[in-house]
N, C-alpha and C. Protein backbone atom coordinates (compact mmCIF):
# COMPACT_ATOMS: atom_id res chain seq x y z
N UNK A 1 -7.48 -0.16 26.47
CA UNK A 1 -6.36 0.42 27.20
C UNK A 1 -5.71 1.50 26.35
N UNK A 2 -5.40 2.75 26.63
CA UNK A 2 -4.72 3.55 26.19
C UNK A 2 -3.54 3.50 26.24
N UNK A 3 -3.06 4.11 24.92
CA UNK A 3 -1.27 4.09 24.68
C UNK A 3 -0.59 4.93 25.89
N UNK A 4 0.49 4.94 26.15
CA UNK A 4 1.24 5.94 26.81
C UNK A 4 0.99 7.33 26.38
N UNK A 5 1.13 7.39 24.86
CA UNK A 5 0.99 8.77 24.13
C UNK A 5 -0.39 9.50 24.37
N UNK A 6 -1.30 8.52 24.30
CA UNK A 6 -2.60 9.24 24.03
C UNK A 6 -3.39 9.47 25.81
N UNK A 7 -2.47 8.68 26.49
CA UNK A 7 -2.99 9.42 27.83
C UNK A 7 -2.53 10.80 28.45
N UNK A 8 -3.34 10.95 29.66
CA UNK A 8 -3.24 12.67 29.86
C UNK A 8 -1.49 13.18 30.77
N UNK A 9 -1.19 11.17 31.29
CA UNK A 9 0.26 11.08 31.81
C UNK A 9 1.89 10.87 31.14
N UNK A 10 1.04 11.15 29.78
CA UNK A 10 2.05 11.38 28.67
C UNK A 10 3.59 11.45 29.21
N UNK A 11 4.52 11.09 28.91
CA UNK A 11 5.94 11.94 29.23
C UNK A 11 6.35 12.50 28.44
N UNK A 12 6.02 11.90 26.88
CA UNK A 12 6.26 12.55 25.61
C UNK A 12 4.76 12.52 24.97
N UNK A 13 5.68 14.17 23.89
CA UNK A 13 4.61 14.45 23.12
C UNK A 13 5.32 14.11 21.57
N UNK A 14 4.41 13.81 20.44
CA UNK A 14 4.71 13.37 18.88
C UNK A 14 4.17 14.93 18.16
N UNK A 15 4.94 15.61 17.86
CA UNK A 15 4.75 16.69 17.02
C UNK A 15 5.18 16.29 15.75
N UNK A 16 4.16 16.92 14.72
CA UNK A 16 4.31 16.83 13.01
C UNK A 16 4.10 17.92 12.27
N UNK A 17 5.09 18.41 11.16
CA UNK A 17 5.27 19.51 10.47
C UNK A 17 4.42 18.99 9.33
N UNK A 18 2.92 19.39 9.01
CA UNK A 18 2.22 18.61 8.16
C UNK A 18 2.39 19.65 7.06
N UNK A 19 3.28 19.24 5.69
CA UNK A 19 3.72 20.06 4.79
C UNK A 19 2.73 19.23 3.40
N UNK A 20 2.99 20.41 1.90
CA UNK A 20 2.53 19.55 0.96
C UNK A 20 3.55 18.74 0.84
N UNK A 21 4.76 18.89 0.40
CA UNK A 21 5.98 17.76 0.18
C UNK A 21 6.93 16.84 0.57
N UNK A 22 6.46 17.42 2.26
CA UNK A 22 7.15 16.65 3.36
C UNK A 22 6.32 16.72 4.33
N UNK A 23 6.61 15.87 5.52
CA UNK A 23 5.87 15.61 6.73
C UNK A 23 6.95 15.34 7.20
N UNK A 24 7.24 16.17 8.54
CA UNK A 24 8.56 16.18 9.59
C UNK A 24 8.12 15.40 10.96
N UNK A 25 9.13 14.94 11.68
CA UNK A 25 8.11 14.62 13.14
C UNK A 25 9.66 15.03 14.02
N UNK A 26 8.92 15.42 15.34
CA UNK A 26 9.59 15.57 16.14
C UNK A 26 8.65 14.90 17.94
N UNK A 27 9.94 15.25 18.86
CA UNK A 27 9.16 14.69 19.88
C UNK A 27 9.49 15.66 21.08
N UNK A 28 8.84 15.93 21.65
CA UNK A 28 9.07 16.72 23.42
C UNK A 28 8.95 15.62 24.58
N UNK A 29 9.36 16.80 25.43
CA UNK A 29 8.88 15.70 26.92
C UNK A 29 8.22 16.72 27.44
N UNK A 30 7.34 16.04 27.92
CA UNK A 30 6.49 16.72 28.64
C UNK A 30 7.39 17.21 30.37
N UNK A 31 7.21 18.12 30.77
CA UNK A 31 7.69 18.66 31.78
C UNK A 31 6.87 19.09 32.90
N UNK A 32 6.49 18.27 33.98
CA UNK A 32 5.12 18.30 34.85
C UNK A 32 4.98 19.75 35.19
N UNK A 33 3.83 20.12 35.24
CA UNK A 33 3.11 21.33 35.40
C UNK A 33 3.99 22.59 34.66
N UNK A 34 5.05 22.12 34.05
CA UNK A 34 5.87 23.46 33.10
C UNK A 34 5.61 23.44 31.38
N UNK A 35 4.72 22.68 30.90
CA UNK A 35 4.55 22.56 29.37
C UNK A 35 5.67 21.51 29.14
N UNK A 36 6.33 21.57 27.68
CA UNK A 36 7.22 21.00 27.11
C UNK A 36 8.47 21.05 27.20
N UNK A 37 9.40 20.08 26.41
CA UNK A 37 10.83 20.58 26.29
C UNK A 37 10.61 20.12 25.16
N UNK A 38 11.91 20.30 24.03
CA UNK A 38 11.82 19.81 22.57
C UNK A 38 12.88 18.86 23.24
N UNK A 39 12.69 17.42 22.86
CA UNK A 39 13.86 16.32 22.93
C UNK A 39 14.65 15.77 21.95
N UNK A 40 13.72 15.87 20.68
CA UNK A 40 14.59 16.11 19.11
C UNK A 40 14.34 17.10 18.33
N UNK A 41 15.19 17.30 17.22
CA UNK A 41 14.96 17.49 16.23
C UNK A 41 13.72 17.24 15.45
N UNK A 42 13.11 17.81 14.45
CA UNK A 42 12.34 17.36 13.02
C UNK A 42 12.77 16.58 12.31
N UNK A 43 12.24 15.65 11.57
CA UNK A 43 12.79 14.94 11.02
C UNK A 43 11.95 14.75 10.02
N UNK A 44 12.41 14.70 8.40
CA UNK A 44 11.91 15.19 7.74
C UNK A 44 11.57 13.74 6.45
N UNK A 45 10.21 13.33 5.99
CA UNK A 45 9.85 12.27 5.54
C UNK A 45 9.33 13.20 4.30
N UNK A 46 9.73 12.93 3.34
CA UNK A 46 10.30 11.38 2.46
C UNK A 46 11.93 11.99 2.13
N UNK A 47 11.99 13.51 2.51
CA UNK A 47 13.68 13.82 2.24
C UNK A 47 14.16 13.17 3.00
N UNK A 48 14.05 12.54 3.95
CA UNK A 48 15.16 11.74 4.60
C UNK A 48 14.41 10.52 5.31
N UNK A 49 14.97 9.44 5.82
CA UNK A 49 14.67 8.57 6.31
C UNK A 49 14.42 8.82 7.89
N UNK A 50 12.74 9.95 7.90
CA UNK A 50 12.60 9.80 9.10
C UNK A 50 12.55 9.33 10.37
N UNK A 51 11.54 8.50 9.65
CA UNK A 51 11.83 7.29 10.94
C UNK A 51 13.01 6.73 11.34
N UNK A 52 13.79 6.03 10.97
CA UNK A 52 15.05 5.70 11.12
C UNK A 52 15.66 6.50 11.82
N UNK A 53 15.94 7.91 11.36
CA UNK A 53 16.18 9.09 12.30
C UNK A 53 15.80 9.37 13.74
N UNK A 54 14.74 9.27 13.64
CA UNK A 54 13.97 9.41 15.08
C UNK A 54 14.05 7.92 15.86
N UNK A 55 14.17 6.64 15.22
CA UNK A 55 14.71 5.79 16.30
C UNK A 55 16.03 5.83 16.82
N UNK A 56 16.93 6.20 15.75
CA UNK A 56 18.06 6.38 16.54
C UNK A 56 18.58 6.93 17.40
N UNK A 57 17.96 8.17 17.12
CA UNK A 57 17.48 9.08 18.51
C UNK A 57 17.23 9.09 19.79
N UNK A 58 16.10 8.04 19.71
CA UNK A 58 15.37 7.57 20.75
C UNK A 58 16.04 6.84 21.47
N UNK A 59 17.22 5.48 20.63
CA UNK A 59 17.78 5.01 21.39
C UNK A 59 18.68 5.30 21.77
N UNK A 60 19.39 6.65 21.43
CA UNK A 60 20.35 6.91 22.31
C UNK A 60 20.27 7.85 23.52
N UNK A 61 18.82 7.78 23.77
CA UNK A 61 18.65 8.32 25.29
C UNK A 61 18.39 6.95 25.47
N UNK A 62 19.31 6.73 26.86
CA UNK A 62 19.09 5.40 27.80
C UNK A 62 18.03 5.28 28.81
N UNK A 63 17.21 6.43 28.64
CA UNK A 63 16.34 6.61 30.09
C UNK A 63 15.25 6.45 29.25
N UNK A 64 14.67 6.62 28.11
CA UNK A 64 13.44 6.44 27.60
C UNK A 64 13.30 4.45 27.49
N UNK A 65 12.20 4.26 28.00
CA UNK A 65 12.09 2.86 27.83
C UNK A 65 11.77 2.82 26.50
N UNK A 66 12.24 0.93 26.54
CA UNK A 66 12.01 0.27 25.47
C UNK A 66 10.37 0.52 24.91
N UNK A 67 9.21 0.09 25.60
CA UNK A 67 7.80 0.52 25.57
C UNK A 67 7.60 2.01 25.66
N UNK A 68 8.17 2.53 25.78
CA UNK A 68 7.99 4.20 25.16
C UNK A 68 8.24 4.64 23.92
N UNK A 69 9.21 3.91 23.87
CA UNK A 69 10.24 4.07 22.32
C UNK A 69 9.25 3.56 21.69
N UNK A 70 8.79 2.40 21.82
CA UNK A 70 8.15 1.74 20.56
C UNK A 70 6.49 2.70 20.32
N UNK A 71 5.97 3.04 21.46
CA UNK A 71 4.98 3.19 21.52
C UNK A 71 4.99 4.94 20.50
N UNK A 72 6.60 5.65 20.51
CA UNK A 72 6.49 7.04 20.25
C UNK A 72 6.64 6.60 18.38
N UNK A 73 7.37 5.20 18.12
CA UNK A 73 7.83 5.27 16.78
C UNK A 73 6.44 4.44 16.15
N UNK A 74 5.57 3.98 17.09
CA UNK A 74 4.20 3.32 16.36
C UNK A 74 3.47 4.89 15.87
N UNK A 75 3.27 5.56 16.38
CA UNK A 75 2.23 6.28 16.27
C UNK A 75 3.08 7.74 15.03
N UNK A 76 4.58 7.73 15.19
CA UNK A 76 5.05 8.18 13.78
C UNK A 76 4.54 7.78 12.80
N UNK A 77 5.03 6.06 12.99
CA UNK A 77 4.28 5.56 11.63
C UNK A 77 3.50 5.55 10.94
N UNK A 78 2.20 5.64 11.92
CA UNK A 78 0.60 5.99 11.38
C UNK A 78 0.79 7.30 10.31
N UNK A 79 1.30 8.10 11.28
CA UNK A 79 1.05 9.40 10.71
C UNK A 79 2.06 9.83 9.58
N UNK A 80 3.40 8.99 9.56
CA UNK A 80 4.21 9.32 8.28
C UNK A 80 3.39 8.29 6.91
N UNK A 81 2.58 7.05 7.78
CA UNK A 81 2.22 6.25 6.51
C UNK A 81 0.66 6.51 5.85
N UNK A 82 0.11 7.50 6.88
CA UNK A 82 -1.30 8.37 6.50
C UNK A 82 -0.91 9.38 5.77
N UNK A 83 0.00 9.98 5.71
CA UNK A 83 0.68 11.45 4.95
C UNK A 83 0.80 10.47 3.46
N UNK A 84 1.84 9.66 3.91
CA UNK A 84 2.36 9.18 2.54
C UNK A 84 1.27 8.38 1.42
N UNK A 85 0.13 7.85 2.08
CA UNK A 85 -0.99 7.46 0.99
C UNK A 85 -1.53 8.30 0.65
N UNK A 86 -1.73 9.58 1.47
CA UNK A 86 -3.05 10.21 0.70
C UNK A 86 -1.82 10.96 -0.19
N UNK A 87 -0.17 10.94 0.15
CA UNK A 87 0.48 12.09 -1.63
C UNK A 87 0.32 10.42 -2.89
N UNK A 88 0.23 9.69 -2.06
CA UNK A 88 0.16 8.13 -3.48
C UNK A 88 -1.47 8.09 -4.24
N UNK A 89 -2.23 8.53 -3.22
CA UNK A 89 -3.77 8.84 -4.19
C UNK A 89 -3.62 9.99 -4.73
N UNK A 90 -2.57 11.39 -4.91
CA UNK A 90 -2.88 11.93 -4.95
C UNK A 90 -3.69 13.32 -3.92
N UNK A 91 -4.18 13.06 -2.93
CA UNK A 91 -5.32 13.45 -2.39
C UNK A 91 -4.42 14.45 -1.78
N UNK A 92 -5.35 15.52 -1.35
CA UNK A 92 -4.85 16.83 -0.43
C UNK A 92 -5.80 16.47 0.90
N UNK A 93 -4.86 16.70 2.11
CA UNK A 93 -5.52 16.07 3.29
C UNK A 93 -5.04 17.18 4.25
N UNK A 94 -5.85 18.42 4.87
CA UNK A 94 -5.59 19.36 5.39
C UNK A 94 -5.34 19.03 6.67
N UNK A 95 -4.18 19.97 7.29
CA UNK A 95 -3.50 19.92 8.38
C UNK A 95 -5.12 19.72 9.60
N UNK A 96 -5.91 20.14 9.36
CA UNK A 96 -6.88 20.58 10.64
C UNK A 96 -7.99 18.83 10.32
N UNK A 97 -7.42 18.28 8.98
CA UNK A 97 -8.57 16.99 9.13
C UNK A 97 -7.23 16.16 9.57
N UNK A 98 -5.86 15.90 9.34
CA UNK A 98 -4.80 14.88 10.06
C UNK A 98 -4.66 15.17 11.78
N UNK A 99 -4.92 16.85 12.15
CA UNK A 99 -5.42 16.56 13.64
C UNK A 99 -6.33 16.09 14.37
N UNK A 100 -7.57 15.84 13.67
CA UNK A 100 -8.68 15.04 13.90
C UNK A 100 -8.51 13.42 13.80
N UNK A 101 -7.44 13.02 12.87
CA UNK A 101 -7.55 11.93 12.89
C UNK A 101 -6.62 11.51 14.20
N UNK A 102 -6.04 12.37 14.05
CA UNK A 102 -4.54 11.74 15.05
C UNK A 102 -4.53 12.93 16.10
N UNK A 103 -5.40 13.01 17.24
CA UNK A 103 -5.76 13.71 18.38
C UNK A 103 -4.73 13.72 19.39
N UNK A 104 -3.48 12.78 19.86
CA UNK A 104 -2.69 12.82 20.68
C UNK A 104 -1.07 13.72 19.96
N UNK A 105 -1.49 13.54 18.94
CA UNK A 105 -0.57 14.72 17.92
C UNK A 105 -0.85 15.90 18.24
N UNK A 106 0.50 16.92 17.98
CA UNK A 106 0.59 18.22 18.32
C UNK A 106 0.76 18.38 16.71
N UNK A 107 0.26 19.02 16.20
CA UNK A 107 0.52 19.54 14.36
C UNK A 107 0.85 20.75 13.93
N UNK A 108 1.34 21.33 13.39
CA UNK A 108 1.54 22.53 12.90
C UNK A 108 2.21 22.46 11.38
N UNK A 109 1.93 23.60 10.58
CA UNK A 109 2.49 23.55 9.43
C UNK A 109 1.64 24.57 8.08
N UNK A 110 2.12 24.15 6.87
CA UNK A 110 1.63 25.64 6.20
C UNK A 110 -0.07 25.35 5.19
N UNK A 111 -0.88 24.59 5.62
CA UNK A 111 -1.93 24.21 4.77
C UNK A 111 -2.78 23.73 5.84
């Protein structure tokens, strides 16, 4: 079964600023047959307590369900806790191989 996120009936989209020193996330809504809207801010990991940020966020729109919410802050996680091992190995992990891994992600950024 597919997530909410990774289907084509999306309501939201998970955008990530894939940086060397930070990894930001933000989220849109999808807007039927008009593209996007931005619904937050960036939010910026490990300078700030992204996640945290972006749930609070989330819950203070009353119209996003509970199973949306969770489903938009699971798939942050992946991707703030895939950023954050490969700076703990060390490793350089290019913006165009973290869109491959994470395909329902929108990515952009400077590497």
């Amino acid at each position: 079964m597919e997530s909410t996120l990774e289907s084509q009936e999306s309501k939201f989209l998970l955008k990530v600023l894939w940086l060397d020193a930070n990894v930001a996330i933000a989220v849109d809504q999808r807007i039927l047959d008009k593209g996007t809207s931005p619904l937050t801010a960036y939010f910026f990991w490990p300078r700030n307590d992204a996640w945290q940020q972006l749930k609070d966020e989330l819950e203070a729109k009353h119209w996003i369900s509970e199973t949306e919410r969770i489903e938009i802050l699971n798939q942050a996680t992946e991707v703030i806790n895939y950023w954050q091992d490969l700076r703990n190995q060390g490793k350089h992990v290019s913006m165009a191989e973290a869109q491959a891994k994470f395909t329902a992600v929108v990515f952009s950024g400077s590497n």
